[in-house]
Structure formats: structure tokens, C-alpha cells
N, C-alpha and C. Protein backbone atom coordinates (compact mmCIF):
# COMPACT_ATOMS: atom_id res chain seq x y z
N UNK A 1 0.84 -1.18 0.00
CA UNK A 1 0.00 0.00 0.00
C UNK A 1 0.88 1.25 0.00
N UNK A 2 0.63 2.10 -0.67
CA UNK A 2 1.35 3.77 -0.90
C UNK A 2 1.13 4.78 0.26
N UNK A 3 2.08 4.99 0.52
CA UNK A 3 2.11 6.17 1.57
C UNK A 3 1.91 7.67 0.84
N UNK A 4 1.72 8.68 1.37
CA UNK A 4 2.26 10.22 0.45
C UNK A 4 2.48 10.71 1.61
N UNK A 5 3.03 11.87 1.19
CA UNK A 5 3.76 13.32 2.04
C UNK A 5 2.90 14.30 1.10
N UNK A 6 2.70 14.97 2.09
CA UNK A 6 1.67 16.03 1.39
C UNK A 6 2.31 17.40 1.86
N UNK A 7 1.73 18.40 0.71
CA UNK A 7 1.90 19.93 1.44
C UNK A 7 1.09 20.54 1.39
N UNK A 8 0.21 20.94 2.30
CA UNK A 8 -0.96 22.14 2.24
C UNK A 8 -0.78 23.56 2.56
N UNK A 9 -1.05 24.07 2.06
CA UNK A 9 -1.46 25.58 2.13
C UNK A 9 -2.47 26.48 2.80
N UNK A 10 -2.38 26.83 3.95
CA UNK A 10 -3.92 26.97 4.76
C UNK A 10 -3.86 28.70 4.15
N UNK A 11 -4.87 29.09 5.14
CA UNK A 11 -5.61 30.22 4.82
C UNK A 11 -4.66 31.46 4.56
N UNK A 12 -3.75 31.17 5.88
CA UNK A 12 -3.16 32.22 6.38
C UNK A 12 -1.61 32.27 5.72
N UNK A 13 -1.68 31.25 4.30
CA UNK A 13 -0.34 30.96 3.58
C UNK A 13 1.13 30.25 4.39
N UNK A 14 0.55 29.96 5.60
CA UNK A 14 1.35 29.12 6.28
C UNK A 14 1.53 27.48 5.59
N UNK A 15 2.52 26.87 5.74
CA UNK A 15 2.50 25.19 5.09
C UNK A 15 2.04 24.47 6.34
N UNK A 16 1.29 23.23 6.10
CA UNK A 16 1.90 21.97 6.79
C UNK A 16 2.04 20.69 5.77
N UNK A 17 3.02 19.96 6.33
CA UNK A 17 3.61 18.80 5.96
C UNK A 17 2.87 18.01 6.16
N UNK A 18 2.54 16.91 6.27
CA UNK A 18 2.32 15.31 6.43
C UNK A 18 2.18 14.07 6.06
N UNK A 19 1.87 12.95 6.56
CA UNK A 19 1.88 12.06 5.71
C UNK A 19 0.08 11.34 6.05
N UNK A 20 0.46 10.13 4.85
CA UNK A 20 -0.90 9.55 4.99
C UNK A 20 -0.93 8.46 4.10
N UNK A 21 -1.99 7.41 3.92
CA UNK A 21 -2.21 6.41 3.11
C UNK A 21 -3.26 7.35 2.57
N UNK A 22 -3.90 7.96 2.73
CA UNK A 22 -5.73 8.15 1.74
C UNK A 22 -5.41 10.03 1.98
N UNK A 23 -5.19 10.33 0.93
CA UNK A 23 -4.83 11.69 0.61
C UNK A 23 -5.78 12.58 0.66
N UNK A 24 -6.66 12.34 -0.39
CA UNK A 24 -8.29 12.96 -0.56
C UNK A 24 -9.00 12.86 1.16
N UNK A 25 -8.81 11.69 1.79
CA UNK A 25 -9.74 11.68 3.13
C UNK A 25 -8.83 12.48 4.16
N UNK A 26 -7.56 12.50 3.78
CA UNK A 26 -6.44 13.71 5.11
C UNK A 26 -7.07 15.01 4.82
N UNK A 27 -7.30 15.77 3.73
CA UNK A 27 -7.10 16.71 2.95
C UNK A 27 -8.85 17.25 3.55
N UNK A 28 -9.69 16.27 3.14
CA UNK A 28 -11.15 16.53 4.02
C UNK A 28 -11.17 17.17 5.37
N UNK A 29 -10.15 15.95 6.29
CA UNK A 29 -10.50 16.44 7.83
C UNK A 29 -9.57 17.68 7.82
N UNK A 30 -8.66 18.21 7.41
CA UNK A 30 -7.95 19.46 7.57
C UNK A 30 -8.82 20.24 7.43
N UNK A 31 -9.85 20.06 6.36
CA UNK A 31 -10.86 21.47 5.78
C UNK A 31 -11.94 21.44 6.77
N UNK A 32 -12.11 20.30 7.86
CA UNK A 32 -13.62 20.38 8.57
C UNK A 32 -13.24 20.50 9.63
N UNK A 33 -11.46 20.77 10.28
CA UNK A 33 -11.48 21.05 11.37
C UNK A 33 -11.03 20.11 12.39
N UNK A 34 -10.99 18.60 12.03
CA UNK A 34 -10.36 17.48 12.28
C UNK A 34 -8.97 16.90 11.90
N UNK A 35 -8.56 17.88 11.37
CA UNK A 35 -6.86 17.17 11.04
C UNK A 35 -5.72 16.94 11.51
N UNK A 36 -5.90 18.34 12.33
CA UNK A 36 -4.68 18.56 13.59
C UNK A 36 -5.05 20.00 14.26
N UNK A 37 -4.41 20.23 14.99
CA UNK A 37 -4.76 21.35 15.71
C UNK A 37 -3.65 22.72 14.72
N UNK A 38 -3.12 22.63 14.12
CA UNK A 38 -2.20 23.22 13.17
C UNK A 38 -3.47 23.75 12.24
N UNK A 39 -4.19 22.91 11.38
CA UNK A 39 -4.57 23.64 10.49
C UNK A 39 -6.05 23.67 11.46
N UNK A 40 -6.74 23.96 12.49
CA UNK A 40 -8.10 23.56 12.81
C UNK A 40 -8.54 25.07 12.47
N UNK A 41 -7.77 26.05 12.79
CA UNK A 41 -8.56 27.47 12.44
C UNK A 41 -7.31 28.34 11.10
N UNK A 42 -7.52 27.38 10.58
CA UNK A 42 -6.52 27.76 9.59
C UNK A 42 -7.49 27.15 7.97
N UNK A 43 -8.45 26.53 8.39
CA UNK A 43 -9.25 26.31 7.30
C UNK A 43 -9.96 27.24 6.62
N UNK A 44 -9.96 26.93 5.04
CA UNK A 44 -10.10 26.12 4.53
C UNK A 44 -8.21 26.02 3.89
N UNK A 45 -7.47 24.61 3.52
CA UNK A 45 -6.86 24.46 3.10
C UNK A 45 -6.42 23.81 1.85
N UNK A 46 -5.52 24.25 1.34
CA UNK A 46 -5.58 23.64 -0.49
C UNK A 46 -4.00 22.60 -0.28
N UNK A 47 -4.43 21.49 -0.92
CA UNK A 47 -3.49 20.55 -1.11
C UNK A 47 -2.31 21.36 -2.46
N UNK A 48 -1.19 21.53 -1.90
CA UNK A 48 -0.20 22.10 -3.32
C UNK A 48 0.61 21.47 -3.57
N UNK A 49 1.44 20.37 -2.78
CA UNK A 49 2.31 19.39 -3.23
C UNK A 49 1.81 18.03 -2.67
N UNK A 50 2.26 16.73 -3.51
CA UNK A 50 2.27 15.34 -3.27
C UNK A 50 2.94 14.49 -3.61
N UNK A 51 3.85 13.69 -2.90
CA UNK A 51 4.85 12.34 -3.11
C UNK A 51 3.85 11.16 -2.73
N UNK A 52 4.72 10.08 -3.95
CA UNK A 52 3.72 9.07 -2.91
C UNK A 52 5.36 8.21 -2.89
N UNK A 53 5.15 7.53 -1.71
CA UNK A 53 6.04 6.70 -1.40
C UNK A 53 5.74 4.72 -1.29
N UNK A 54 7.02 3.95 -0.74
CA UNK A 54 6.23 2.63 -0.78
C UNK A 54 6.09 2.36 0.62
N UNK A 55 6.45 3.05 1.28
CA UNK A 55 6.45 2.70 2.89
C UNK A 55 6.07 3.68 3.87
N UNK A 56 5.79 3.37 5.07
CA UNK A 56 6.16 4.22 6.44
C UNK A 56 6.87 5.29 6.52
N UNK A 57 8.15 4.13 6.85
CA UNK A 57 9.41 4.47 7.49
C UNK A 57 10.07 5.43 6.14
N UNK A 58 9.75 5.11 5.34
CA UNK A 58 10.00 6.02 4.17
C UNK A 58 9.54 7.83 3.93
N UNK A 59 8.34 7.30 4.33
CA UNK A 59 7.14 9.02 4.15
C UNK A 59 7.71 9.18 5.25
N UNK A 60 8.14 9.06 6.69
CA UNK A 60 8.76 9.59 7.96
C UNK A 60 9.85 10.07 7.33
N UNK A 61 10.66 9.52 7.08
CA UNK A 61 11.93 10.22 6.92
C UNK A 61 11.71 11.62 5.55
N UNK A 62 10.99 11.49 4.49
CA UNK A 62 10.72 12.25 3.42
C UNK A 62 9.97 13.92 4.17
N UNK A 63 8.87 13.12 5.33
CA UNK A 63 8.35 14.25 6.14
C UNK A 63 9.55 15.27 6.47
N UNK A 64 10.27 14.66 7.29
CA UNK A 64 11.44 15.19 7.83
C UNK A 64 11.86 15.73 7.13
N UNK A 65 12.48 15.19 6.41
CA UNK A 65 13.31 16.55 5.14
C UNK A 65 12.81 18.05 4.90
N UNK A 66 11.56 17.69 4.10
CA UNK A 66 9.93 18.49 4.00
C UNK A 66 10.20 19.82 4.92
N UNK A 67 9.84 19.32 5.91
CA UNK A 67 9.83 20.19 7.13
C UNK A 67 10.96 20.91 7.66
N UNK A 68 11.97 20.54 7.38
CA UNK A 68 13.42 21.08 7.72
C UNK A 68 13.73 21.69 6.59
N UNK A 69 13.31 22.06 5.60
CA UNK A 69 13.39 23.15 4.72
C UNK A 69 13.16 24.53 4.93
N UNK A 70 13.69 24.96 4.61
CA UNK A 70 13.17 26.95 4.50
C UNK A 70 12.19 26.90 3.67
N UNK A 71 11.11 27.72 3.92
CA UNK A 71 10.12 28.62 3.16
C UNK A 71 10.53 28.44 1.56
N UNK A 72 11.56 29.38 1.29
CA UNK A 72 12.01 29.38 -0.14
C UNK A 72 11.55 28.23 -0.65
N UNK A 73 12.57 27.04 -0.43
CA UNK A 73 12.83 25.55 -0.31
C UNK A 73 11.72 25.28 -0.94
N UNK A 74 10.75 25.18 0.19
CA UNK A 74 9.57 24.42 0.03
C UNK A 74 8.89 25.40 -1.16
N UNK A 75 8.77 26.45 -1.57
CA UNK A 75 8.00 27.23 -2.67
C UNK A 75 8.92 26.63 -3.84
N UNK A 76 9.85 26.26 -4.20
CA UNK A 76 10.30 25.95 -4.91
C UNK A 76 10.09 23.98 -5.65
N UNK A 77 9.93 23.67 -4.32
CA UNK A 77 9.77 22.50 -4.62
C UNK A 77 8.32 21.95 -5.10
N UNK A 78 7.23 23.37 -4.72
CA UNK A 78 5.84 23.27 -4.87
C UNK A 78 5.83 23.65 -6.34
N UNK A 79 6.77 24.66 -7.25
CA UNK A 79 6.64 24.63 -8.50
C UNK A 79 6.10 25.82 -8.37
């Protein structure tokens, strides 16, 4: 089964990172307020980047990277 690393874009043009097996159903609870406490008043949020990976331990470590980027970084890597 496929993992992804995702990047969203909330309201306030802030990122978050994460991972997941079911992309479309992460991407839901972020927008209704259920995703994390990061994006809960930060909705509505737009999905702007996606990896998919073959593992876990894989999307963990890919997260990591993700996240330890600068701003720039990550606008760049969003295209």
C-alpha cells in the first residue's frame, strides 16, 4: 500500500507537511477542522504538493526533510 507526504497551504499561507495512506480523506478532515490542531482554524486548506512513497518508514523520513526546509525551499519545490 502507498504512503504520500503532502503539502498544504492553509488560509493564512502558512504550510503543513504530512503524511498519509488516503490523501483525498487527510485533505477533508484538515478542511472540517479534524486534522490537527495546526490547520483547525486555519481552514479552509488547499493541497499544493504530493509524493507518494512505498512505505512508512519512508514518508517519515521524506516528512522530515519536508519540514526542515526553509520557506524558499519548500516554494520551490511546490513549482
Amino acid at each position: 500500500m502507498s504512503w504520500y507526504i503532502y503539502i498544504i497551504r492553509c488560509k493564512d499561507n502558512r504550510f503543513y507537511t504530512g503524511i498519509t495512506k488516503d490523501l483525498e480523506r487527510r485533505v477533508r478532515e484538515h478542511n472540517s477542522g479534524y486534522g490537527c490542531r495546526f490547520t483547525k482554524y486555519r481552514a479552509p486548506v488547499k493541497l499544493v504538493h504530493s509524493e507518494e512513497v512505498t512505505s512508512r518508514p519512508e514518508a517519515l523520513k521524506r516528512e522530515i526533510e519536508i519540514k526542515n526546509l526553509r520557506r524558499i525551499k519548500k516554494l520551490e519545490l511546490i513549482g
